[in-house]
Protein backbone atom coordinates (compact mmCIF):
# COMPACT_ATOMS: atom_id res chain seq x y z
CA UNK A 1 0.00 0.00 0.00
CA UNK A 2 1.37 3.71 -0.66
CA UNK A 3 2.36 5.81 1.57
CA UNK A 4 3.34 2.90 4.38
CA UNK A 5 6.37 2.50 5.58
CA UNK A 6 8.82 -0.66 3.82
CA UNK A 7 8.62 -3.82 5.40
CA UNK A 8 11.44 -6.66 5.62
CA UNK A 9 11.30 -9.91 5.19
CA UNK A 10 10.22 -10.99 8.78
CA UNK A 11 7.73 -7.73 8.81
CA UNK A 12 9.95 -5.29 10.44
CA UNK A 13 10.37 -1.75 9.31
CA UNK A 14 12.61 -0.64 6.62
CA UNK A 15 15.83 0.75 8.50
CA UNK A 16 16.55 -3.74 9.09
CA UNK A 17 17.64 -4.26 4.74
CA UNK A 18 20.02 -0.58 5.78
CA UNK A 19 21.52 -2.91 9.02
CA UNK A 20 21.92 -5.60 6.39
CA UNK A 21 23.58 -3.37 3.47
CA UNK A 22 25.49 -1.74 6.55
CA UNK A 23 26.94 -5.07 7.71
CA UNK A 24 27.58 -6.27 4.57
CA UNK A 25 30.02 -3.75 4.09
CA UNK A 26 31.48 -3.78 7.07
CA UNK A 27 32.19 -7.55 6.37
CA UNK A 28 33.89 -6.46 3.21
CA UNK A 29 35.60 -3.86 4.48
CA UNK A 30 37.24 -6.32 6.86
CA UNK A 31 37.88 -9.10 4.56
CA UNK A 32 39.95 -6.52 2.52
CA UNK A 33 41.85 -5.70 5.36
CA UNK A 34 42.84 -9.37 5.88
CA UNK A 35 40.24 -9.70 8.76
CA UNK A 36 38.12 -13.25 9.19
CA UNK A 37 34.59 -12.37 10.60
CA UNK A 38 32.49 -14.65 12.60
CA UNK A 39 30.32 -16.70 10.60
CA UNK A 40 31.88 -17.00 7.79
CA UNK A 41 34.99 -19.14 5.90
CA UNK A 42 38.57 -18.33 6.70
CA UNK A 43 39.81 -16.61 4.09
CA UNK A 44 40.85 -18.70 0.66
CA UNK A 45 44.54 -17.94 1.04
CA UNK A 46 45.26 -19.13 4.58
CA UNK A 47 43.64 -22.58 3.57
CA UNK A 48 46.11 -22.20 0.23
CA UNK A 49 49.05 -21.24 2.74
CA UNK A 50 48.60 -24.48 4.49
CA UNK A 51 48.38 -26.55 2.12
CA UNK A 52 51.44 -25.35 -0.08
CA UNK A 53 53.93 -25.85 2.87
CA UNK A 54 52.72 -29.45 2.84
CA UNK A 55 53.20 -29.69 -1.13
CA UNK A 56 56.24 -28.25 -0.61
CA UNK A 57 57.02 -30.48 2.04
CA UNK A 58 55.52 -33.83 0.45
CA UNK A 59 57.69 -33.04 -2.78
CA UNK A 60 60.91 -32.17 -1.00
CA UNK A 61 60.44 -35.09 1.63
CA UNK A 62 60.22 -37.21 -2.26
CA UNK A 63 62.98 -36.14 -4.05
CA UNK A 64 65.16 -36.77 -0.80
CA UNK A 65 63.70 -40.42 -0.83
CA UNK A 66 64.75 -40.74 -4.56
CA UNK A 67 68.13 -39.33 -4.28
CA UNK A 68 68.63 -41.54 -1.14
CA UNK A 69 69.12 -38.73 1.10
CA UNK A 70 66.07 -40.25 3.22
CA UNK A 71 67.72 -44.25 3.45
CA UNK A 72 65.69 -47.13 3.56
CA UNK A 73 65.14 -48.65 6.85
CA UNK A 74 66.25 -45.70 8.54
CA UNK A 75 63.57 -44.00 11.14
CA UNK A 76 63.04 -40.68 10.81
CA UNK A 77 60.79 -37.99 13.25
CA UNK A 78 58.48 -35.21 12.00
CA UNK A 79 60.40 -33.04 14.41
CA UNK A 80 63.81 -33.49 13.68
CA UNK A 81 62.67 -33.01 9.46
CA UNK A 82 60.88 -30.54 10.44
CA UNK A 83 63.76 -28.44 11.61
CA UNK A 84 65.61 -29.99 8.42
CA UNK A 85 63.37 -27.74 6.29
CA UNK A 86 62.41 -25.15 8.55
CA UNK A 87 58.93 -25.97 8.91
CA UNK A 88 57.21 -27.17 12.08
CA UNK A 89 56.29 -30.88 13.00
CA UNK A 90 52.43 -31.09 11.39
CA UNK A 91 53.39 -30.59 7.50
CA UNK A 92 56.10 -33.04 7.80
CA UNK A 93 53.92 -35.43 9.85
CA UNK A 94 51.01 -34.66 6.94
CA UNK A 95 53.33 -35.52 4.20
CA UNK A 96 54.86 -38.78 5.74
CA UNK A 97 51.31 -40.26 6.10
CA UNK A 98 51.03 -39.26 2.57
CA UNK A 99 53.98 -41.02 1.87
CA UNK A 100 52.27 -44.27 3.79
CA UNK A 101 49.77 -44.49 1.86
CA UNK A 102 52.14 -44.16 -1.89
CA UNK A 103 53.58 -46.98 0.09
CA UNK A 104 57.32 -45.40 0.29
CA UNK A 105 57.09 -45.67 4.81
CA UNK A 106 55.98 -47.26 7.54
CA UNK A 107 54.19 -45.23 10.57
CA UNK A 108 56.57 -46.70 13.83
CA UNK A 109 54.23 -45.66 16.82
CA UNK A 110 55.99 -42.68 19.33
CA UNK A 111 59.20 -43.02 17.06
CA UNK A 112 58.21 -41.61 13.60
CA UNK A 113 58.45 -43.10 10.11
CA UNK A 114 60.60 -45.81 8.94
CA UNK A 115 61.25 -45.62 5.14
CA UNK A 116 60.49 -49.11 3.62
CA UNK A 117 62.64 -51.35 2.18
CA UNK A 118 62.65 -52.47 -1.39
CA UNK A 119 64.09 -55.33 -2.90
CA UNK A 120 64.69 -56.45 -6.42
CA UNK A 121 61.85 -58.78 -7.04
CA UNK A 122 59.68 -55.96 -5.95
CA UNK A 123 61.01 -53.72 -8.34
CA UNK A 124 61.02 -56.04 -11.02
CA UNK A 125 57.56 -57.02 -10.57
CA UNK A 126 56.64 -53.15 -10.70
CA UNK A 127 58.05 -53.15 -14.01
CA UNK A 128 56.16 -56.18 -15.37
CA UNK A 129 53.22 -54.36 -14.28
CA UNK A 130 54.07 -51.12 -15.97
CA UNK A 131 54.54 -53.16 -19.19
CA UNK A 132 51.08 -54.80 -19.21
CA UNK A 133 49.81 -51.33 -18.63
CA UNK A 134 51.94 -49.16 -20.63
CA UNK A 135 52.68 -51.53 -23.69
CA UNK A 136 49.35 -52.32 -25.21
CA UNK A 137 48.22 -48.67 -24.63
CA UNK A 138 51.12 -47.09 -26.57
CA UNK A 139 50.86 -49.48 -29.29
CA UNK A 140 47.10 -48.45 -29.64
CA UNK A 141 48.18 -44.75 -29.31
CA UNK A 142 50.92 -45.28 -32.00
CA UNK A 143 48.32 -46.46 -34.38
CA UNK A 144 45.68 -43.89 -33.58
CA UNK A 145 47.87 -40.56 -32.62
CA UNK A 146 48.60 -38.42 -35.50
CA UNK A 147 52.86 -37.19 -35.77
CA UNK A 148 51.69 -33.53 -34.89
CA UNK A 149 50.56 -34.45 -31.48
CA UNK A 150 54.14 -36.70 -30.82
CA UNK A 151 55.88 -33.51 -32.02
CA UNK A 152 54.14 -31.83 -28.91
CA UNK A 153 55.99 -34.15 -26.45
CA UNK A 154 59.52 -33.54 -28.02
CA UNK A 155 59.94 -30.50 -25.53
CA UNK A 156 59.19 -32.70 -22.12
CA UNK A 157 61.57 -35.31 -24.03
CA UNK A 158 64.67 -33.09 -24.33
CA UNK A 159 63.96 -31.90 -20.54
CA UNK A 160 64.88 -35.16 -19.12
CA UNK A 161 67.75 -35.20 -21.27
CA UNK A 162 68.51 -31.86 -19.92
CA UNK A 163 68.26 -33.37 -16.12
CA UNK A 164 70.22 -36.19 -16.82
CA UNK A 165 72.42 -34.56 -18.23
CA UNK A 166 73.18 -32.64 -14.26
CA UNK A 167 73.30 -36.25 -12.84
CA UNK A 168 70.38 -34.61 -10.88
CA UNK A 169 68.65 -38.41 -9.69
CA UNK A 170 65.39 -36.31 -8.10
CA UNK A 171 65.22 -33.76 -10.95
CA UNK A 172 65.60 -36.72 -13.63
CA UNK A 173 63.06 -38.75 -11.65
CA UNK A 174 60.04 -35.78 -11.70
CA UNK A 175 60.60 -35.02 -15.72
CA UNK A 176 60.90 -38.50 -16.40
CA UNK A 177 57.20 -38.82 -14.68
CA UNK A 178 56.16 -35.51 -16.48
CA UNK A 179 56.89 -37.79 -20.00
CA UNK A 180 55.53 -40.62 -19.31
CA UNK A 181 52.14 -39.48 -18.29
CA UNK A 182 52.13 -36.92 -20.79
CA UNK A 183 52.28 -39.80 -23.42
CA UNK A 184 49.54 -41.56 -21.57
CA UNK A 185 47.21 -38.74 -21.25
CA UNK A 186 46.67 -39.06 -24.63
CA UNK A 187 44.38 -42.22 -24.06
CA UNK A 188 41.91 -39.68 -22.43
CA UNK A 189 41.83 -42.17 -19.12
CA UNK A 190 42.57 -40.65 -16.15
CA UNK A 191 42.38 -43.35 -13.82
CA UNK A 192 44.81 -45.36 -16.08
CA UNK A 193 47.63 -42.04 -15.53
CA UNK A 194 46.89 -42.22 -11.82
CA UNK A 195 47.35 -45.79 -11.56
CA UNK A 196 50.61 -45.81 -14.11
CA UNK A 197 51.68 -42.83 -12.32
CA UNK A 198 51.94 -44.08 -8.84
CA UNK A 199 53.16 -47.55 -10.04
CA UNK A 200 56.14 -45.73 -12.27
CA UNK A 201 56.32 -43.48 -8.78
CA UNK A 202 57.15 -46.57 -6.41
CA UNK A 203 59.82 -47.73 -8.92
CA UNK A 204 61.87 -44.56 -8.74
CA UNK A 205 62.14 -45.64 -5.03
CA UNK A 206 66.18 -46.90 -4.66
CA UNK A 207 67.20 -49.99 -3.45
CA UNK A 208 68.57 -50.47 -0.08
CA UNK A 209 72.30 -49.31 -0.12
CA UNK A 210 72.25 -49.15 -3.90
CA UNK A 211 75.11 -46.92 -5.81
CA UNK A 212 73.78 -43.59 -6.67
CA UNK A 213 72.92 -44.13 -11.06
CA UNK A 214 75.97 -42.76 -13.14
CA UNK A 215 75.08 -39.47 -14.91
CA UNK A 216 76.10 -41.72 -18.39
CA UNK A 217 73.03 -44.15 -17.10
CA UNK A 218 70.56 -41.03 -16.81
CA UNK A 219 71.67 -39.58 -20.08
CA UNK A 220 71.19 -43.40 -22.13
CA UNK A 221 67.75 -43.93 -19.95
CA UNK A 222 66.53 -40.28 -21.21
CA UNK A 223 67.80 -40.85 -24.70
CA UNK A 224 65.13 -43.79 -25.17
CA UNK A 225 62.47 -41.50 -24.89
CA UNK A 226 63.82 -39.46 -27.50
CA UNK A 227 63.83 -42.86 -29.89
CA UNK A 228 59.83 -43.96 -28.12
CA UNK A 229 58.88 -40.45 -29.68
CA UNK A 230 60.47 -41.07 -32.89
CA UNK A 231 59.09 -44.81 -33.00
CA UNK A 232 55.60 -44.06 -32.20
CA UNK A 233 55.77 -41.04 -34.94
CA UNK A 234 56.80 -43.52 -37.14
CA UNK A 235 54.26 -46.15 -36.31
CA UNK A 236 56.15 -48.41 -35.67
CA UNK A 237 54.52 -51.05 -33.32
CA UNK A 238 57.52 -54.10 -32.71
CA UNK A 239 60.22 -50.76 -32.00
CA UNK A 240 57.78 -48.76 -29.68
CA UNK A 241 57.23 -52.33 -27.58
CA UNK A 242 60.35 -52.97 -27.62
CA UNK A 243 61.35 -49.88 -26.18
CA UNK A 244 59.03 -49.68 -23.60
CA UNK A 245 59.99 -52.99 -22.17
CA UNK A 246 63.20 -52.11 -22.28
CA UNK A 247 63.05 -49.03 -20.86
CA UNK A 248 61.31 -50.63 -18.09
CA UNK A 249 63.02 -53.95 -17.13
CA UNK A 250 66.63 -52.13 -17.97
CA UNK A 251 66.41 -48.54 -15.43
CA UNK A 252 63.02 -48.99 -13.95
CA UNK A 253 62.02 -46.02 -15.16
């Protein structure tokens, strides 16, 4: 009716939407000041905060397991890694239980984490895996995948050539990864990356008091995917399963 005086939702007078507007901004203005108000979500970039010094964590505490710096059978605390990389206790103790579930420790109750042991029939049954997985797929993708999309892949190629090339056994490890599911993405199956992923992942793992690989290995182990690349351009189907088995069964890569 005109003339009366604006009603809100729950039948009070107008001035309650002007409370609302009012604390709306306020809200805002705090929120752009860096504040968190009650009753709503902390703000994106805390959560973001927290969870990169855990990636960091989970990637450093990784490439110290593949170098060897981390030793199997050796116990290590989230405290004492912690103060390794300058973090405190709960990102390291995140990323180890992580690192239990990929398989690469063991939780040791009130002690810490022991890193597991591998042995060469595990790793060379993680390779005949890879090569029931990995085989037939790249022989379908070799008959499928036109040259132009191989030619792509020539880049992430030459990059583990370029980390071999440094002797760098972490650095080689993650752009040898970066490759090989690169070259599987192409099938358009995500679960099958994830699964070849984590399997090519525990195989990086060294043995226990194994010799640190000769930059000369890295360098022949990166050139194969160099001739993969060229084979499945090609289409050739006995040299791109040969290969692969190869490049499995001889580095583990």
């Amino acid at each position: 009716m005109d003339g009366g005086p604006e009603r809100g939702p729950s039948g009070t007078d107008g001035p309650v939407p002007r409370r609302r507007e009012e604390g709306a901004e306020a809200a805002s203005a705090a929120r752009a000041r860096g504040e968190h108000t009650h009753g709503e979500p902390p703000a994106p970039g805390t959560v973001v905060r927290r969870h990169s010094v855990r990636g960091q964590v989970l990637d450093a505490l990784r490439a110290a397991l593949v170098s060897g710096e981390l030793r199997p059978g050796e116990v290590y605390s989230a405290p004492v890694l912690g103060e390794r990389y300058g973090v405190s206790a709960t990102p390291v103790r995140e990323a180890m239980q992580q690192l239990a579930v990929e398989g690469a420790v063991e939780t040791i109750p009130n002690r810490g984490f022991r890193v597991v042991v591998r042995t060469v029939r595990e790793l060379a049954e993680l390779a005949e895996v890879r090569c029931l997985i990995e085989v037939p797929v790249m022989l379908r993708l070799a008959r499928t995948v036109p040259p132009a999309c191989w030619a792509e892949l020539v880049p992430l190629a030459e990059a583990t050539t370029a980390a071999a090339a440094t002797g760098d056994r972490a650095g080689y490890a993650e752009s040898d990864r970066a490759f090989h599911r690169a070259v599987l993405s192409l099938a358009g199956n995500e679960q099958l990356v994830a699964v070849a992923d984590d399997l090519h992942r525990r195989s990086q793992w060294p043995l226990l008091n194994s010799p640190a690989p000769r930059r000369a290995d890295l360098v022949a182990d990166a050139a194969e995917h160099a001739a993969l690349l060229d084979a499945l351009m090609a289409q050739d189907l006995p040299v791109v399963a040969s290969l692969v088995r190869e490049h499995f069964n001889g580095s583990g890569h």
